[in-house]
Structure formats: C-alpha cells, structure tokens
PDB file of N, CA and C in Angstrom:
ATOM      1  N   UNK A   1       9.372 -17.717  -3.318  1.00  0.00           N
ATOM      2  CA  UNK A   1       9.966 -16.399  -3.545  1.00  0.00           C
ATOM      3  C   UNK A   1       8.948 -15.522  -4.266  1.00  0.00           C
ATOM      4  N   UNK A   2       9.105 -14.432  -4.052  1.00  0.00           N
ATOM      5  CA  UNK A   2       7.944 -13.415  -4.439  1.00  0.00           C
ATOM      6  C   UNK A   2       8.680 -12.726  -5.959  1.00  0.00           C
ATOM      7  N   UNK A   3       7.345 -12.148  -6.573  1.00  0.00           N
ATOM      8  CA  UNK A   3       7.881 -11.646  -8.145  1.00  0.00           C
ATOM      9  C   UNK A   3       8.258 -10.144  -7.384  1.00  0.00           C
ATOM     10  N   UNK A   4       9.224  -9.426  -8.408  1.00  0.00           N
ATOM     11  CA  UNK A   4       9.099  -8.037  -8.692  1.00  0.00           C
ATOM     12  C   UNK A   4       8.018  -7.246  -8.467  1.00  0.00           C
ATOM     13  N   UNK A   5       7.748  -6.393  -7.962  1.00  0.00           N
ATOM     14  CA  UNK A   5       6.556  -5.115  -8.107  1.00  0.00           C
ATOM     15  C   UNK A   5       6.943  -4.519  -8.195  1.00  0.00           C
ATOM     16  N   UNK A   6       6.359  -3.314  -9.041  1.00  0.00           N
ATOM     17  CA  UNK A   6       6.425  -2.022  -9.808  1.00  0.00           C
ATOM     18  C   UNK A   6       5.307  -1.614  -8.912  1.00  0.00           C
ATOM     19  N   UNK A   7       5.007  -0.657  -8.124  1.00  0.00           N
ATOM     20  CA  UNK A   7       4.415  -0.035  -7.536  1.00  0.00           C
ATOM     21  C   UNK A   7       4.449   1.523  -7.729  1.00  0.00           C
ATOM     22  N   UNK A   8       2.969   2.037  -7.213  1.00  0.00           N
ATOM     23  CA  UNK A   8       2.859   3.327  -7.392  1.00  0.00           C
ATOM     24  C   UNK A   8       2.405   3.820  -6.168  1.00  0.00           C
ATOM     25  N   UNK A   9       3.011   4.960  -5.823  1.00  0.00           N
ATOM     26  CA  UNK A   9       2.679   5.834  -4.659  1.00  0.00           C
ATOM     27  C   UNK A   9       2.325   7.285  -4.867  1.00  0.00           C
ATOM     28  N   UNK A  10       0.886   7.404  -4.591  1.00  0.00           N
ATOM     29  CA  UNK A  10       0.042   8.632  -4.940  1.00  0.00           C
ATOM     30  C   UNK A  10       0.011   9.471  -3.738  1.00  0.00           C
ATOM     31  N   UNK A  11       0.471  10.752  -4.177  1.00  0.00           N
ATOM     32  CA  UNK A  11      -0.112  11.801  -2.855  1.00  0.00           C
ATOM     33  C   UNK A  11      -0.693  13.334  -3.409  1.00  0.00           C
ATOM     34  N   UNK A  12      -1.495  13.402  -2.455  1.00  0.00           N
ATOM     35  CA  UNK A  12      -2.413  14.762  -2.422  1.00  0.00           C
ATOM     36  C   UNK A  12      -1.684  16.069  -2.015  1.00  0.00           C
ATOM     37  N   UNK A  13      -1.955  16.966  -1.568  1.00  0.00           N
ATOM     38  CA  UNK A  13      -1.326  18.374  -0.971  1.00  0.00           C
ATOM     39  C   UNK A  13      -1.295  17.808   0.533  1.00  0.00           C
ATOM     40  N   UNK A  14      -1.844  16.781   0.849  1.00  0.00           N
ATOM     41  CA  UNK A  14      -1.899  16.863   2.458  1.00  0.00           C
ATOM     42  C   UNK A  14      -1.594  14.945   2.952  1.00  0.00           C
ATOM     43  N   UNK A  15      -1.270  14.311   2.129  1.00  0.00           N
ATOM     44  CA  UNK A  15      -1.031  12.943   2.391  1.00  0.00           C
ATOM     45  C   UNK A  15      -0.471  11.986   1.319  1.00  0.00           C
ATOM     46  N   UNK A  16      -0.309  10.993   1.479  1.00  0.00           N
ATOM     47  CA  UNK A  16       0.348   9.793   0.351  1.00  0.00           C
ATOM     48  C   UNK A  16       0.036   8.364   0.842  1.00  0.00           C
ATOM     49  N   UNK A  17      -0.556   7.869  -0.062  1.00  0.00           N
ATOM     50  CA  UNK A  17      -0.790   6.235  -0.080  1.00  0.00           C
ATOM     51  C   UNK A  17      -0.138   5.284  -1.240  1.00  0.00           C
ATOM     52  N   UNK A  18       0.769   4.330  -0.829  1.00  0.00           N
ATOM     53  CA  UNK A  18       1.412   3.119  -1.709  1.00  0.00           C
ATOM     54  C   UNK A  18       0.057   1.840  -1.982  1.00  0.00           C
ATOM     55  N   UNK A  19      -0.220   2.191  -3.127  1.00  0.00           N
ATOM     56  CA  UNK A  19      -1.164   1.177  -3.815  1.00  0.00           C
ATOM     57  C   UNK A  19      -0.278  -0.178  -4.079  1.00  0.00           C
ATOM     58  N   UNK A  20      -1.012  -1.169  -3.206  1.00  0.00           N
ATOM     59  CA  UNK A  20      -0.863  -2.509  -3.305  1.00  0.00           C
ATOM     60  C   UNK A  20      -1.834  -3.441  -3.440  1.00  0.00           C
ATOM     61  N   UNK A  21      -1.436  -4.700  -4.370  1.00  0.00           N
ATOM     62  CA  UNK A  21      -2.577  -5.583  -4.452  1.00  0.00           C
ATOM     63  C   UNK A  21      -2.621  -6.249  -2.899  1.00  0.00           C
ATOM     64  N   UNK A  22      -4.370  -6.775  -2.961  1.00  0.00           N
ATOM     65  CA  UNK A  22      -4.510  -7.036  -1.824  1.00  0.00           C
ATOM     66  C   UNK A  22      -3.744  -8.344  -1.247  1.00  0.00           C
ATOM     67  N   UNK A  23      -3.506  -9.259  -2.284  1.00  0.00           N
ATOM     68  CA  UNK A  23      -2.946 -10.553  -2.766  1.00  0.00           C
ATOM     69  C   UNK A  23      -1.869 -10.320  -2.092  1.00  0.00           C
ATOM     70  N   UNK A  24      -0.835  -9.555  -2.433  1.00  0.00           N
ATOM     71  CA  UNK A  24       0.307  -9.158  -2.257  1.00  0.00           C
ATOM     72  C   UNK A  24       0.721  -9.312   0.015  1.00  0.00           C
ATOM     73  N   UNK A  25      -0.246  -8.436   0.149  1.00  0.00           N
ATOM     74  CA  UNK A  25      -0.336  -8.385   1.760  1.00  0.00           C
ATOM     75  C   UNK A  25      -0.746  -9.843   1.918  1.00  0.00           C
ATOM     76  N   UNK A  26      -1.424 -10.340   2.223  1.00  0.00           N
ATOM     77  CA  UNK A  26      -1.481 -11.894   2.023  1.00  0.00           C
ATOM     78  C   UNK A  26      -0.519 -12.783   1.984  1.00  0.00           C
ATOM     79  N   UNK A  27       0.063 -12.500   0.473  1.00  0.00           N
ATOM     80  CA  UNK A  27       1.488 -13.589   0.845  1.00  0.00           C
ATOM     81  C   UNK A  27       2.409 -13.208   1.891  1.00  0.00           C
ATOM     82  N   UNK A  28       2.567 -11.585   1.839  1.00  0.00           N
ATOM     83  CA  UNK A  28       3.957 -11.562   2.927  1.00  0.00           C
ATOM     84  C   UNK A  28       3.343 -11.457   4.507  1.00  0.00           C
ATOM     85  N   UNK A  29       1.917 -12.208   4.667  1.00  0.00           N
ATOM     86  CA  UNK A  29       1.182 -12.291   6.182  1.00  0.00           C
ATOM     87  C   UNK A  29       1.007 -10.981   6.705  1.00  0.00           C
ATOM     88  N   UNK A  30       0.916  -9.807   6.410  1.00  0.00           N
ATOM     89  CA  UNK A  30       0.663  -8.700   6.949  1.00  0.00           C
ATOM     90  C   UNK A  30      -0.814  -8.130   6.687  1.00  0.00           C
ATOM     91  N   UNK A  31      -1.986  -8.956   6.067  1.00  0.00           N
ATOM     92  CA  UNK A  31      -3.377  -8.324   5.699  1.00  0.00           C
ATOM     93  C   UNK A  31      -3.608  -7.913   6.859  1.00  0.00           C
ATOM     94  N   UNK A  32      -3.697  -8.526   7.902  1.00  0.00           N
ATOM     95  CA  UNK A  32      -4.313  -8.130   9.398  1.00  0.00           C
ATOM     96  C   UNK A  32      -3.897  -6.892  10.243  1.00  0.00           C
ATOM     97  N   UNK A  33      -2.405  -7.260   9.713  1.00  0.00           N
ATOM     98  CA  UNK A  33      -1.719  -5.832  10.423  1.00  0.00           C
ATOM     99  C   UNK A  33      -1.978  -4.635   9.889  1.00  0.00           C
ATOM    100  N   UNK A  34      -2.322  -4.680   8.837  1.00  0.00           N
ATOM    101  CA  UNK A  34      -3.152  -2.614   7.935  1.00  0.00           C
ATOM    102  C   UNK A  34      -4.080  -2.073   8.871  1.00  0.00           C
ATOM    103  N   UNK A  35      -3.945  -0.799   9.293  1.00  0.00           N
ATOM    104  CA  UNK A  35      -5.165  -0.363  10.457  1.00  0.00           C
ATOM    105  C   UNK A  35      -5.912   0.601   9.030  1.00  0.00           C
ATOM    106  N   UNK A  36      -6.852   0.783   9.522  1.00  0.00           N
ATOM    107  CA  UNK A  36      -7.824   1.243   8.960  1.00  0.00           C
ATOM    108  C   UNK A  36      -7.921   2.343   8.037  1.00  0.00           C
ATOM    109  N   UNK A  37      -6.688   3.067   8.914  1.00  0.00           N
ATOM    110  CA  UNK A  37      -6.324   4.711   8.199  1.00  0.00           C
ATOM    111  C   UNK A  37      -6.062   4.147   6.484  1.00  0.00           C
ATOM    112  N   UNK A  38      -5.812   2.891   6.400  1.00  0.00           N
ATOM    113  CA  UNK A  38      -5.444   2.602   4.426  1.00  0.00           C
ATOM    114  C   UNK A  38      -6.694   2.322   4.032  1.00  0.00           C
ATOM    115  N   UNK A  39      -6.718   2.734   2.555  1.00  0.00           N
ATOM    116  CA  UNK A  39      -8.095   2.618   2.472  1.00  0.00           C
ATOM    117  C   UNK A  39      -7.999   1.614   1.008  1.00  0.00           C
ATOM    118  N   UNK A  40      -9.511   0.918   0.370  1.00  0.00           N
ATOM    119  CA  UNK A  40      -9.348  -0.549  -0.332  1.00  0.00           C
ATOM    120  C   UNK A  40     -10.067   0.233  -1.709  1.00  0.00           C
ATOM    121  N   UNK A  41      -9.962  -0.734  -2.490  1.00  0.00           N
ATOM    122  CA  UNK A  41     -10.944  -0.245  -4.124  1.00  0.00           C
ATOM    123  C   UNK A  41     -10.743  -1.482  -4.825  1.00  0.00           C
ATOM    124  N   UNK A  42     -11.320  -2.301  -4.887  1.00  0.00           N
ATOM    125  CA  UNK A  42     -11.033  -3.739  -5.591  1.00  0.00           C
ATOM    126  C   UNK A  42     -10.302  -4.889  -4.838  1.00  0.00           C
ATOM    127  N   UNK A  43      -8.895  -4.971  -5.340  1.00  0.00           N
ATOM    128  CA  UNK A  43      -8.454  -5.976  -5.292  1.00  0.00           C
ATOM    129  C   UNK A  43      -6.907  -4.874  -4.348  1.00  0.00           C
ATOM    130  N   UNK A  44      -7.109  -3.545  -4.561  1.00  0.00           N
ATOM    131  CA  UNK A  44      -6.087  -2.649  -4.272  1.00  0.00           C
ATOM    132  C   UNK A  44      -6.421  -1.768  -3.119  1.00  0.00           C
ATOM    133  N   UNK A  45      -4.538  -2.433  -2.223  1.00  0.00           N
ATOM    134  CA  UNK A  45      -5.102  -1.154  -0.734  1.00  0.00           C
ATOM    135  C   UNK A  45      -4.189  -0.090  -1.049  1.00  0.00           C
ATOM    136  N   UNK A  46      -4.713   0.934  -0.901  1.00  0.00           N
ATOM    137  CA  UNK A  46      -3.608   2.059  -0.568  1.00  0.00           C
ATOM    138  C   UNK A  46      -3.055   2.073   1.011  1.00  0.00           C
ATOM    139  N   UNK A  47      -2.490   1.732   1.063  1.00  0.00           N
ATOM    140  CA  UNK A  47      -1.326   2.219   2.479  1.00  0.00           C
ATOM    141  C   UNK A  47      -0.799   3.046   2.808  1.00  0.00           C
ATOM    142  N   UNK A  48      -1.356   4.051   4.099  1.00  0.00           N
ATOM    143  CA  UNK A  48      -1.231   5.156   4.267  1.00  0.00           C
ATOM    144  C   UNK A  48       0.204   5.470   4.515  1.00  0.00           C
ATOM    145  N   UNK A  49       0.637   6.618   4.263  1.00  0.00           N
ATOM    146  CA  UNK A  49       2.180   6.389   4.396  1.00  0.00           C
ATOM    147  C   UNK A  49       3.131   6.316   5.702  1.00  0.00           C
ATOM    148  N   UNK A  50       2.314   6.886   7.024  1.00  0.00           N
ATOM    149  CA  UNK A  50       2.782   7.354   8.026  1.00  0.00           C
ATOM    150  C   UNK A  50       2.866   5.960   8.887  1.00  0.00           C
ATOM    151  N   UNK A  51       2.268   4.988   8.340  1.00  0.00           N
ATOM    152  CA  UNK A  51       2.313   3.931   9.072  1.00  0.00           C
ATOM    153  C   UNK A  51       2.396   2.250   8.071  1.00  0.00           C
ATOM    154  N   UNK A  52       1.354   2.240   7.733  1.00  0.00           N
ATOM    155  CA  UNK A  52       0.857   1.016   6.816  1.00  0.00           C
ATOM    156  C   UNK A  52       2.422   0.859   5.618  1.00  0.00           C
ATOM    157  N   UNK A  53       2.374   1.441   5.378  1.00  0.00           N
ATOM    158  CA  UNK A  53       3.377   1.941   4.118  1.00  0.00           C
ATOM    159  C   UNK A  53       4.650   1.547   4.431  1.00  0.00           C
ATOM    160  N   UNK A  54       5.012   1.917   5.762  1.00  0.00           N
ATOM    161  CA  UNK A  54       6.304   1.068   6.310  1.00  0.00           C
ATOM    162  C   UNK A  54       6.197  -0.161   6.633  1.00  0.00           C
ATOM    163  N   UNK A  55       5.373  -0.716   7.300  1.00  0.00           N
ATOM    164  CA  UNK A  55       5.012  -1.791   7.965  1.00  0.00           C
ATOM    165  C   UNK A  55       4.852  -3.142   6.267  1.00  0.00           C
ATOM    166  N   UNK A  56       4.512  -2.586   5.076  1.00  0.00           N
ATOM    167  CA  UNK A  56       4.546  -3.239   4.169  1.00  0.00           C
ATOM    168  C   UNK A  56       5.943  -3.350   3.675  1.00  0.00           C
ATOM    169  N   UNK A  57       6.661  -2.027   3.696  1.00  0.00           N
ATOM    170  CA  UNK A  57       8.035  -1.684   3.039  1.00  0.00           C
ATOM    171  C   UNK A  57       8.886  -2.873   3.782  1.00  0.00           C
ATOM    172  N   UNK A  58       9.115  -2.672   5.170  1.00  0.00           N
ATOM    173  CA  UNK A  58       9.613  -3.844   5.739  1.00  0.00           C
ATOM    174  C   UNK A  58       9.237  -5.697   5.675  1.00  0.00           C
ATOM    175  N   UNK A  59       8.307  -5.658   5.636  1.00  0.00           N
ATOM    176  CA  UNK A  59       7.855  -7.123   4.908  1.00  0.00           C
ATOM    177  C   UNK A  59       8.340  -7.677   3.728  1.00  0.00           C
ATOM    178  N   UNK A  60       7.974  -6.889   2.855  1.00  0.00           N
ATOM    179  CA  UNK A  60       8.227  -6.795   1.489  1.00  0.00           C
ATOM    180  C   UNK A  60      10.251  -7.278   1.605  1.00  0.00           C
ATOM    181  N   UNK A  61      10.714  -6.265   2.416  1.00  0.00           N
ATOM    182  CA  UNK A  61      12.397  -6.566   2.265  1.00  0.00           C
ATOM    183  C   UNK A  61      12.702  -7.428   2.816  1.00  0.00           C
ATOM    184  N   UNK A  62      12.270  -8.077   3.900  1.00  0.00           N
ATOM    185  CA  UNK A  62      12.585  -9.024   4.457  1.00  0.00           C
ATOM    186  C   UNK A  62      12.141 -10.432   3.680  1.00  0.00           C
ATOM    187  N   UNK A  63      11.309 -10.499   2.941  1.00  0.00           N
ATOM    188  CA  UNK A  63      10.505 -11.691   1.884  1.00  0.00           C
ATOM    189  C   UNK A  63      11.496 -11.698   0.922  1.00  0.00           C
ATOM    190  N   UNK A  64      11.823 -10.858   0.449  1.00  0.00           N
ATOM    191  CA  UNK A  64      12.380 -11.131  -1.120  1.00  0.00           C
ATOM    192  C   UNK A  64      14.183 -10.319  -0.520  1.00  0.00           C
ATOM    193  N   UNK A  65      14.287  -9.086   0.607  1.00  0.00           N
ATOM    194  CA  UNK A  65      15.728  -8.939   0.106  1.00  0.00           C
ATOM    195  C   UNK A  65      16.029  -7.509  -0.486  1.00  0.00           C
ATOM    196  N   UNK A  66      14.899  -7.295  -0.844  1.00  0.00           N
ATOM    197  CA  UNK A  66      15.296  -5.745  -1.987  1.00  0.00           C
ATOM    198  C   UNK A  66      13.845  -4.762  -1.900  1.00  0.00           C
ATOM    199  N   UNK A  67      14.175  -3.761  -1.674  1.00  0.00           N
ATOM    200  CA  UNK A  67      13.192  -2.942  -2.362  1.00  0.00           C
ATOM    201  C   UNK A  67      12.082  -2.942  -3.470  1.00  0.00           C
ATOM    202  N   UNK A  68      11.016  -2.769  -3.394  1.00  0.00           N
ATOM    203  CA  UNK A  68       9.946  -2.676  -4.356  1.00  0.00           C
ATOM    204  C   UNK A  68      10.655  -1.680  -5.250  1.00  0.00           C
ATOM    205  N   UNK A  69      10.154  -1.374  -6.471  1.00  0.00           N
ATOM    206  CA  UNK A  69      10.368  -0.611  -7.810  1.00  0.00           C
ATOM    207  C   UNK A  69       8.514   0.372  -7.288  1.00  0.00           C
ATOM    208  N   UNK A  70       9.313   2.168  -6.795  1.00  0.00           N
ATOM    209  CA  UNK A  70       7.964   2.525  -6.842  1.00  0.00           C
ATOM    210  C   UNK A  70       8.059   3.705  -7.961  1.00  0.00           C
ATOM    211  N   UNK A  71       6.633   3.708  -8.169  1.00  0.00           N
ATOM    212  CA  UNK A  71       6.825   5.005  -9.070  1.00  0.00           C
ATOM    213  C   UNK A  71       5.775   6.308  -8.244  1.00  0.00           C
ATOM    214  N   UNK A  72       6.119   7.419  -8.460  1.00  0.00           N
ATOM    215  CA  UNK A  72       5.246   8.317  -7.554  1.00  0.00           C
ATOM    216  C   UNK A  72       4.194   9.445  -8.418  1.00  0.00           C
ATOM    217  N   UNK A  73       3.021   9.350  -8.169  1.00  0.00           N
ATOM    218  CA  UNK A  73       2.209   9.841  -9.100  1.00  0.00           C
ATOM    219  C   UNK A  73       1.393  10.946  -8.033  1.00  0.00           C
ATOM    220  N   UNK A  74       1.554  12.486  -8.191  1.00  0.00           N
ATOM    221  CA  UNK A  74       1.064  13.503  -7.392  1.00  0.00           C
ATOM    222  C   UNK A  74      -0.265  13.718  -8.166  1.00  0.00           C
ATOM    223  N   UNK A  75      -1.068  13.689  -6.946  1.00  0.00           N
ATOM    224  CA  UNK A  75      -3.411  14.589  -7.682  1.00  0.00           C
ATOM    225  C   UNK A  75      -3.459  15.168  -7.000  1.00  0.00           C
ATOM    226  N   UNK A  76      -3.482  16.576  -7.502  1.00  0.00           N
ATOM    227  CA  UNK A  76      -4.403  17.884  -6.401  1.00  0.00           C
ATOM    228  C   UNK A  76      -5.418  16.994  -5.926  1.00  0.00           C
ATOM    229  N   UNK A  77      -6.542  16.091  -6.709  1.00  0.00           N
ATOM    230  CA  UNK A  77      -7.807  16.000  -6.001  1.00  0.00           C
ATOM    231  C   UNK A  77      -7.855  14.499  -6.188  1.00  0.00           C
ATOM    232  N   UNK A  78      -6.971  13.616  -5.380  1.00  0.00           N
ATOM    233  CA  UNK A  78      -7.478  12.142  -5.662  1.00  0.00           C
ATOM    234  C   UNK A  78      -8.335  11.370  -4.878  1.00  0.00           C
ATOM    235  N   UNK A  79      -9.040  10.806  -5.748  1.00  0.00           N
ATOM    236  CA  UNK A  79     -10.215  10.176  -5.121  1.00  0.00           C
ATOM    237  C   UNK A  79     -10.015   9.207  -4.045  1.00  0.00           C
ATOM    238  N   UNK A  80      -9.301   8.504  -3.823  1.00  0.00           N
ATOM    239  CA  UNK A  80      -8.509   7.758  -2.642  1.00  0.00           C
ATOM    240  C   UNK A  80      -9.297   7.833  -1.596  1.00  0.00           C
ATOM    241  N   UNK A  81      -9.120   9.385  -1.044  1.00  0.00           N
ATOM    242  CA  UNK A  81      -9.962   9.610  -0.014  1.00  0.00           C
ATOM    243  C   UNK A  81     -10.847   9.496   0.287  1.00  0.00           C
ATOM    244  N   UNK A  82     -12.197   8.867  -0.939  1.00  0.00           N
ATOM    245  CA  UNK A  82     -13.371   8.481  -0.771  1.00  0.00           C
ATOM    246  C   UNK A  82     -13.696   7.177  -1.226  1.00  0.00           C
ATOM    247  N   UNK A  83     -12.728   6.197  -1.145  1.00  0.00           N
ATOM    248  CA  UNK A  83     -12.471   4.606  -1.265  1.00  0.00           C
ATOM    249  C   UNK A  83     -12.660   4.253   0.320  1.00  0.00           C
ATOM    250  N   UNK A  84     -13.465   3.136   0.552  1.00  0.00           N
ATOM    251  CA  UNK A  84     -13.372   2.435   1.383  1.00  0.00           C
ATOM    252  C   UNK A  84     -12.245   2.328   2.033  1.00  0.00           C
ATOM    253  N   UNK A  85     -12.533   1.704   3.864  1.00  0.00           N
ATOM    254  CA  UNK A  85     -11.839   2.178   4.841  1.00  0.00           C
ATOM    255  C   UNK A  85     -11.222   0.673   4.959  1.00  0.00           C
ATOM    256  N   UNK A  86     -10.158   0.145   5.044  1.00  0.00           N
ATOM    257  CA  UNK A  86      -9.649  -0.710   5.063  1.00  0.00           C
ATOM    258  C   UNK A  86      -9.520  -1.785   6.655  1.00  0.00           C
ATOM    259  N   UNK A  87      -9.946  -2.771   6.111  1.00  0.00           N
ATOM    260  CA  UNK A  87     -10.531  -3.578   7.397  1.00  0.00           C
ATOM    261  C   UNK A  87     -10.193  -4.764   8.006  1.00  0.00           C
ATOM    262  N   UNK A  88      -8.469  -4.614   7.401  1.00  0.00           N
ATOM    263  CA  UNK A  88      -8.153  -6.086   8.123  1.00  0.00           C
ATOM    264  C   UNK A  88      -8.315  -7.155   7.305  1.00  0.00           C
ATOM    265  N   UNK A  89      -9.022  -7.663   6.157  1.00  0.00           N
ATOM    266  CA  UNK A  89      -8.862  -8.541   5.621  1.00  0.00           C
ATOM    267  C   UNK A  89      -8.117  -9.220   5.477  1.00  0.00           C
TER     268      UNK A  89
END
C-alpha cells in the first residue's frame, strides 16, 4: 500500500505541472507512460497537466483508493520550463 502525498501543482499564465517524485511513478508502474511534454529536476517530474497529470491522477486512485492531497502554487515566471525534458525513465 502506498503512503499519503501532499503534492504541489505549479502553474504559469499559460500552463500547469503536478510535481512528483520520480520514485513515486515507479511504484504505481507508470515511469514509461510520461511523454516528454513533463519535464524532470532531480529526483522530481513535473507532469504536464493536459495529459501526464491525469494519467498519474488515475494510477495514483486506483493504487491506494483516494485522491492525492494537492496544494497549488501560481509563478508569473517559473523555471520549470527550462528543466529537462522528461524521458521515460
């Protein structure tokens, strides 16, 4: 059974990505399925929202049952956009 996450979902004037550990995609078997549009910074993918973002949301409920805990954090200018392009790992 999977723990709780507290998650955060960041968006710009023109998009939104749900920051997840990479770990996280892993356990619920979906690393492969992220297309590229999410982008990585460590150990953390952002998941673009129009796609990736669901495709986790549904995993996630089906593993544990319930909704993630997100919190939503708006940047005129977040750097996101110039994080690495996410590759399937």
């Amino acid at each position: 059974m999977y723990d709780s996450y507290r998650l955060k979902f960041y968006s710009d004037p023109g998009h939104g990505w749900l920051e997840v550990p990479h770990s996280l995609l892993v356990e619920l078997g979906i690393a492969a399925d992220i297309s590229s549009f999410s982008y990585v910074k460590g150990d953390l993918v952002y998941l673009e929202e129009d796609c990736d973002a669901g495709t986790f949301l549904k995993a996630y409920r089906d593993g544990i049952g319930s909704s993630p805990s997100i919190e939503e954090v708006y940047q005129e200018d977040t750097p996101i956009r110039g994080y690495s392009s996410y590759r399937g790992n």
